[in-house]
N, C-alpha and C. Protein backbone atom coordinates (compact mmCIF):
# COMPACT_ATOMS: atom_id res chain seq x y z
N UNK A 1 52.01 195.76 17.81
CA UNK A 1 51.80 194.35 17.55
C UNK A 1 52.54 193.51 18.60
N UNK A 2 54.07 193.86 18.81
CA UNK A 2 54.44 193.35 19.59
C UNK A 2 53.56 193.22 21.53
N UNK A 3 53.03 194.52 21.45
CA UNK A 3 52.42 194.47 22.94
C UNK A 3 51.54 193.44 22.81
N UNK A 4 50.35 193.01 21.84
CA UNK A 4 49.42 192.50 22.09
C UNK A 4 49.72 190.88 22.04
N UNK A 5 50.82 190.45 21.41
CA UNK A 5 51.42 188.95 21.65
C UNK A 5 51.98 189.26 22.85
N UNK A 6 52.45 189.87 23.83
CA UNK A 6 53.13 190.10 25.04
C UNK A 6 51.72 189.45 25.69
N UNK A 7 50.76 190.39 25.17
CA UNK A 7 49.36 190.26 26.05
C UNK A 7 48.75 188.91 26.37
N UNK A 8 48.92 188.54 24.70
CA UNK A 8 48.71 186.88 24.72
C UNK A 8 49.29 185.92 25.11
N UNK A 9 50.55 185.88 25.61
CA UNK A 9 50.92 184.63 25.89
C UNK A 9 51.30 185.01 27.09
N UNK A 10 50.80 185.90 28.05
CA UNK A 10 51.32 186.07 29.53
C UNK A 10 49.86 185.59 30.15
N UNK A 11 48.97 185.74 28.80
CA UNK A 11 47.50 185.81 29.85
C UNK A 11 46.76 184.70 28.72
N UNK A 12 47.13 183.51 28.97
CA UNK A 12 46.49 182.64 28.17
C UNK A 12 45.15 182.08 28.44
N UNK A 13 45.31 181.85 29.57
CA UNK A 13 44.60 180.93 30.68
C UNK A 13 43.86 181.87 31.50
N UNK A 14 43.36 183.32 31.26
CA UNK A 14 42.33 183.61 32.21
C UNK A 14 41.38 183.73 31.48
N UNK A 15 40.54 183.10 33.36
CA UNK A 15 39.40 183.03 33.36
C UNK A 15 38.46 184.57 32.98
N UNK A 16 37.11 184.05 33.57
CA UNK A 16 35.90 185.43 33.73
C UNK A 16 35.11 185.33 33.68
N UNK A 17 35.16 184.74 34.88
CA UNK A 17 33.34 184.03 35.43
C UNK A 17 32.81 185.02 35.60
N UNK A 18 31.64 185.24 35.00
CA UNK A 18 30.31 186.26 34.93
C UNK A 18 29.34 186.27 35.52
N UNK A 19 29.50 186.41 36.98
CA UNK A 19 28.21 186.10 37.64
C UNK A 19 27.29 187.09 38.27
N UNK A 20 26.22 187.18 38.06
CA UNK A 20 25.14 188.07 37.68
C UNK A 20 24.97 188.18 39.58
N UNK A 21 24.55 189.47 39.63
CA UNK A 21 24.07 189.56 41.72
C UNK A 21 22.14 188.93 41.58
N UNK A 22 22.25 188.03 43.19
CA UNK A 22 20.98 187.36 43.03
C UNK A 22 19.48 188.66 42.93
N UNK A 23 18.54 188.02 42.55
CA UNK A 23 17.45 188.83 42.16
C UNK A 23 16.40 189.27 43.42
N UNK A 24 16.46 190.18 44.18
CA UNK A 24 15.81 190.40 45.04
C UNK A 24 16.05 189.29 46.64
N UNK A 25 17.60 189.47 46.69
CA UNK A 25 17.52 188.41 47.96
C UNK A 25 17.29 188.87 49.17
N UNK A 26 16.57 187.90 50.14
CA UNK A 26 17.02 188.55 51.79
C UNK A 26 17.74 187.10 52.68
N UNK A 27 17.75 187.45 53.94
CA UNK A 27 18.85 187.22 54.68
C UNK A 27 18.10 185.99 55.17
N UNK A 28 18.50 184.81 54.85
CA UNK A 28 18.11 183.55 55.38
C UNK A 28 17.42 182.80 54.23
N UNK A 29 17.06 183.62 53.54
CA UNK A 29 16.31 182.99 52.36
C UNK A 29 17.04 181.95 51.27
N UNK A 30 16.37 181.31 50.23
CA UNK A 30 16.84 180.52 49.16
C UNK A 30 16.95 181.50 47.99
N UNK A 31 18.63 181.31 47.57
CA UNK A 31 17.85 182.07 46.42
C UNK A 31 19.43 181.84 45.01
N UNK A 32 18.84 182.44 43.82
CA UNK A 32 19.43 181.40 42.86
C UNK A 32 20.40 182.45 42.25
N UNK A 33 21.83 181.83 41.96
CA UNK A 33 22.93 182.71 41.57
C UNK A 33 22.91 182.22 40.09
N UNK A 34 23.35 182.89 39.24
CA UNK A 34 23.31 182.11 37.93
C UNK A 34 24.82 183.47 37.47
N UNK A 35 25.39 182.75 35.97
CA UNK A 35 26.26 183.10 35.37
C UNK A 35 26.26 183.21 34.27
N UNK A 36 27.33 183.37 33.61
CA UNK A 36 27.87 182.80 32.50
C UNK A 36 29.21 182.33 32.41
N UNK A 37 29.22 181.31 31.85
CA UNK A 37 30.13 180.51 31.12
C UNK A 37 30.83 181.12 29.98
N UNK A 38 32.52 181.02 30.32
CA UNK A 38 33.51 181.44 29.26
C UNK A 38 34.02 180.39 29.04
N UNK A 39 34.74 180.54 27.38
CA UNK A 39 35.39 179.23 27.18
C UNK A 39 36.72 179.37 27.70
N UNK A 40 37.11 179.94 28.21
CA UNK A 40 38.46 179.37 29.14
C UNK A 40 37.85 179.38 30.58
N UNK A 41 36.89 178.89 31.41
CA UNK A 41 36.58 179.16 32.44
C UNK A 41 37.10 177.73 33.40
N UNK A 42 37.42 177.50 34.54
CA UNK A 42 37.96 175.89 34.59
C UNK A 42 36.77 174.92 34.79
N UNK A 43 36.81 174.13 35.39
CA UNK A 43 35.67 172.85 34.97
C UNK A 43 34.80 173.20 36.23
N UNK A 44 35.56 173.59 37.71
CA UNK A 44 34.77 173.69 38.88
C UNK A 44 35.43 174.88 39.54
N UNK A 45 34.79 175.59 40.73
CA UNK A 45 35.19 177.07 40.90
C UNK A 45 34.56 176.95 42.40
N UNK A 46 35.00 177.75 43.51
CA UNK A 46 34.77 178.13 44.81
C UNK A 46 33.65 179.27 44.21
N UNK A 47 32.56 179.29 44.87
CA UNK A 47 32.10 180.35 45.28
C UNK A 47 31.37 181.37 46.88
N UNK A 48 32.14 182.44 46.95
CA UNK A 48 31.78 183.17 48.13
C UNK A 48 31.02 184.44 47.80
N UNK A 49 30.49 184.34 49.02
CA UNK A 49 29.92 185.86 49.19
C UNK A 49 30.29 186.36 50.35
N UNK A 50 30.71 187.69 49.88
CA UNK A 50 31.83 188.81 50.59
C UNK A 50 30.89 189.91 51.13
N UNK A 51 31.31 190.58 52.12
CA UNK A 51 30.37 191.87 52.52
C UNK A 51 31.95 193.03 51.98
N UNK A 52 31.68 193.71 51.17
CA UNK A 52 32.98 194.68 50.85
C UNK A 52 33.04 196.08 51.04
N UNK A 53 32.24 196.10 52.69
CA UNK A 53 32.76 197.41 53.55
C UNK A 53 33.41 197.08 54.14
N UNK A 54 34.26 195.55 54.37
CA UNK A 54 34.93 195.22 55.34
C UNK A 54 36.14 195.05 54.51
N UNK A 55 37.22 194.69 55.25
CA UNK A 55 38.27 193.86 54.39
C UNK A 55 38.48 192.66 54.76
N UNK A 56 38.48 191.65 54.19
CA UNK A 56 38.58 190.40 54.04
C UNK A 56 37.43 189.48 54.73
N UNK A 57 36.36 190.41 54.24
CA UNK A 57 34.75 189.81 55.49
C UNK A 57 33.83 188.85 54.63
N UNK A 58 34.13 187.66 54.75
CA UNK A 58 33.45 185.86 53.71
C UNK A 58 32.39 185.76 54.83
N UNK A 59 31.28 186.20 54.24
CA UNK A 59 30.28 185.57 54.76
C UNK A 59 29.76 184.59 54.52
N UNK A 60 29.88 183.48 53.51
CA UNK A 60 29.38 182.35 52.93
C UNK A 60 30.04 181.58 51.98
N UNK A 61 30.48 180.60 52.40
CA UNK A 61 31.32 180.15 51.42
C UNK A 61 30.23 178.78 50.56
N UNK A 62 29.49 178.97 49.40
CA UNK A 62 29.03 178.17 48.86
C UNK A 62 29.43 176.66 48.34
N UNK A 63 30.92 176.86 48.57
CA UNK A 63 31.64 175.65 48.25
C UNK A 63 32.29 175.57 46.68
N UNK A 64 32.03 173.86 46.13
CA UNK A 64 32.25 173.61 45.34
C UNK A 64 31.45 174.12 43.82
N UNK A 65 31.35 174.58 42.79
CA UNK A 65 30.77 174.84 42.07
C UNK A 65 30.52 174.13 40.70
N UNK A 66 29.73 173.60 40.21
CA UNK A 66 30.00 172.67 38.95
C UNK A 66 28.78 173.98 37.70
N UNK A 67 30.31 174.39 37.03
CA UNK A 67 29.45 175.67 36.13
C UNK A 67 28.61 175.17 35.09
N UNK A 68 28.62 174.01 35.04
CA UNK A 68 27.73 173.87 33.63
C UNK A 68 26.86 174.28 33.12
N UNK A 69 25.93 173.84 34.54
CA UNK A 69 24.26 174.49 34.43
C UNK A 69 23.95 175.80 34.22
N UNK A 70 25.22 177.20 34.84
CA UNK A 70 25.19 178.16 34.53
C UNK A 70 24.03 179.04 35.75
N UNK A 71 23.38 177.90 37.25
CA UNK A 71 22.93 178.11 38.00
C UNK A 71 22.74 177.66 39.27
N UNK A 72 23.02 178.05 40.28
CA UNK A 72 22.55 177.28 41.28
C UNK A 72 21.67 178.17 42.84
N UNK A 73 21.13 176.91 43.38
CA UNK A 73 20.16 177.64 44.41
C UNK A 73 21.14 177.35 45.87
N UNK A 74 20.94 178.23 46.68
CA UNK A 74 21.57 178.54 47.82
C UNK A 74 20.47 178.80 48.50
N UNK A 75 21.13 178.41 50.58
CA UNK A 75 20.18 179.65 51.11
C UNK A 75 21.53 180.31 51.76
N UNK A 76 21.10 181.79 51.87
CA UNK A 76 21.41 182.76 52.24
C UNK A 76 21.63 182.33 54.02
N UNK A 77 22.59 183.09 54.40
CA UNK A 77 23.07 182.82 55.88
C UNK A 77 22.15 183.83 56.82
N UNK A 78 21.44 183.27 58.22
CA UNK A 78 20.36 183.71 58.65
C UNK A 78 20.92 185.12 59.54
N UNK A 79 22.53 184.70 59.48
CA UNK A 79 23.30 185.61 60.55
C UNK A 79 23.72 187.11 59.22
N UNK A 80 22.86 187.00 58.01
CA UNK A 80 23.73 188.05 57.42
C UNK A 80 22.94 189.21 57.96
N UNK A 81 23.03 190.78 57.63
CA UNK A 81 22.90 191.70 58.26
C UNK A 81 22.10 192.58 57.11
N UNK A 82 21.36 193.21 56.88
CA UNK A 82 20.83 194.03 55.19
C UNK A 82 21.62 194.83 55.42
N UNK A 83 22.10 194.74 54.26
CA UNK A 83 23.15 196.12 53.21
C UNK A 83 23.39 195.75 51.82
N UNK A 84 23.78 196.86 51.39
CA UNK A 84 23.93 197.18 50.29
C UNK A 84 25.74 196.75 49.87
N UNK A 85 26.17 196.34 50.65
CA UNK A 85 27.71 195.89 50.14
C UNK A 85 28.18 194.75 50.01
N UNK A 86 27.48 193.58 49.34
CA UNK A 86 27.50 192.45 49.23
C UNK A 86 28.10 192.36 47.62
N UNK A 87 28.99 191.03 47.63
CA UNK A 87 29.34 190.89 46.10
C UNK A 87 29.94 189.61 46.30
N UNK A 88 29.20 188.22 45.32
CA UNK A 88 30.10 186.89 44.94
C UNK A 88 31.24 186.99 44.07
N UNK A 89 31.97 186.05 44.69
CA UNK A 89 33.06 186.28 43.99
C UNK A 89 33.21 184.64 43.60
N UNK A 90 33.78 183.99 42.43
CA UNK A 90 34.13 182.60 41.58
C UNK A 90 35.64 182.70 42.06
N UNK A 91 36.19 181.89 42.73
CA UNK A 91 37.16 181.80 42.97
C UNK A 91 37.89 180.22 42.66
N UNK A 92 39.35 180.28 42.55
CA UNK A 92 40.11 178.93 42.02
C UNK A 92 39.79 177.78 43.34
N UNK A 93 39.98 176.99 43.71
CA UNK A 93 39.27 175.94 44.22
C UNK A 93 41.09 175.28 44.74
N UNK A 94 41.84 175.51 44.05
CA UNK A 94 42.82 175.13 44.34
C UNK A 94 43.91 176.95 45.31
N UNK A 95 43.61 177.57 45.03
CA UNK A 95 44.18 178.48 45.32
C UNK A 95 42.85 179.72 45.47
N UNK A 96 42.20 179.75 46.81
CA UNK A 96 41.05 180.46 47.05
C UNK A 96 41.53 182.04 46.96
N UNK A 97 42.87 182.67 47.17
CA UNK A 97 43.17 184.19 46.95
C UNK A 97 42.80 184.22 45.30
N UNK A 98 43.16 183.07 44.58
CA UNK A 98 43.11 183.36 43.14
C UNK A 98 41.21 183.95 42.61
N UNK A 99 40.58 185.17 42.44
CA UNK A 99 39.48 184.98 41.92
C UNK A 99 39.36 185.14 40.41
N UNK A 100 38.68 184.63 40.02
CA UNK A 100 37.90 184.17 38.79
C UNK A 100 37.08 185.37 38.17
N UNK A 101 36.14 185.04 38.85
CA UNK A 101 35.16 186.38 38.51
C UNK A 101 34.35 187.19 39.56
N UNK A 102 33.74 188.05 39.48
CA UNK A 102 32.93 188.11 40.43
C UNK A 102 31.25 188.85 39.86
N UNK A 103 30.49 188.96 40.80
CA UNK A 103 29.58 190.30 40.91
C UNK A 103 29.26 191.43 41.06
N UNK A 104 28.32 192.22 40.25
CA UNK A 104 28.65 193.82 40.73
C UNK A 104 28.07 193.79 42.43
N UNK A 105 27.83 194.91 42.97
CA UNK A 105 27.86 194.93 44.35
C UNK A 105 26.16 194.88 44.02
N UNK A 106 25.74 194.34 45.06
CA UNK A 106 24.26 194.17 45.65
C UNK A 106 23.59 194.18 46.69
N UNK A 107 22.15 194.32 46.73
CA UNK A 107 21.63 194.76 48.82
C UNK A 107 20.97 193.12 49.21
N UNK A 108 21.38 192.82 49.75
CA UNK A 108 20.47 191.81 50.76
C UNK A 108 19.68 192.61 51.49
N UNK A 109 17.92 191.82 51.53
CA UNK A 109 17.19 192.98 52.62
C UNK A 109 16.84 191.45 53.24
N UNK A 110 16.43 192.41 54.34
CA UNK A 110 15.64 191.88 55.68
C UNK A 110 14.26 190.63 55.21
C-alpha cells in the first residue's frame, strides 16, 4: 500500500499522449495524425517526427499542437527518405527533451 501512494504522489501530473502512426503515409505528402486525449494531458504539446535508427534524428517538427480535436493534417517533408523507422513523438512545449507520448514505429513510402 505504501508503494502505490509513493507511486501517486511522485507521478501526479503525467501525461500520455496516445498518438496513433499516420495511415499509409509517403514522403512529401499530406497526411493526418490523430490521438487520444488523457485527462491529465496539458492544454498544448510539441509535436515531432523522429527517424529512430538514428540518435537524436527530428525530421519534422510540426510545431504547436492544440489536442482538442484529437487530429491534425500535416504535409510530410519532401526531403524524408522511405523507411520503416519513423515514430511521433508529443512533446512538452516548454521543455522539448520532456516527451509526452509517442507512436509505435512506422514506414513512410515513396
Amino acid at each position: 500500500m505504501r508503494l502505490l501512494y509513493t507511486i501517486l504522489v511522485a507521478f501526479p501530473f503525467v501525461s500520455g499522449v496516445s498518438l496513433q502512426p499516420p495511415t499509409n503515409p509517403h514522403v512529401g505528402a499530406i497526411t493526418d495524425i490523430n490521438w487520444i486525449n488523457g485527462a491529465r494531458d496539458p492544454p498544448t504539446w510539441g509535436l515531432f517526427l523522429m527517424n529512430i535508427s538514428q540518435a537524436f534524428d527530428l525530421k519534422a517538427n510540426f510545431g504547436v499542437i492544440d489536442p482538442k480535436p484529437q487530429t491534425v493534417r500535416v504535409t510530410l517533408p519532401s526531403t524524408l527518405r522511405p523507411s520503416n523507422d519513423y515514430v511521433l513523438y508529443a512533446v512538452n512545449v516548454s521543455n522539448w527533451d520532456q516527451v509526452l507520448g509517442s507512436s509505435g514505429r512506422f514506414s513512410i513510402s515513396a
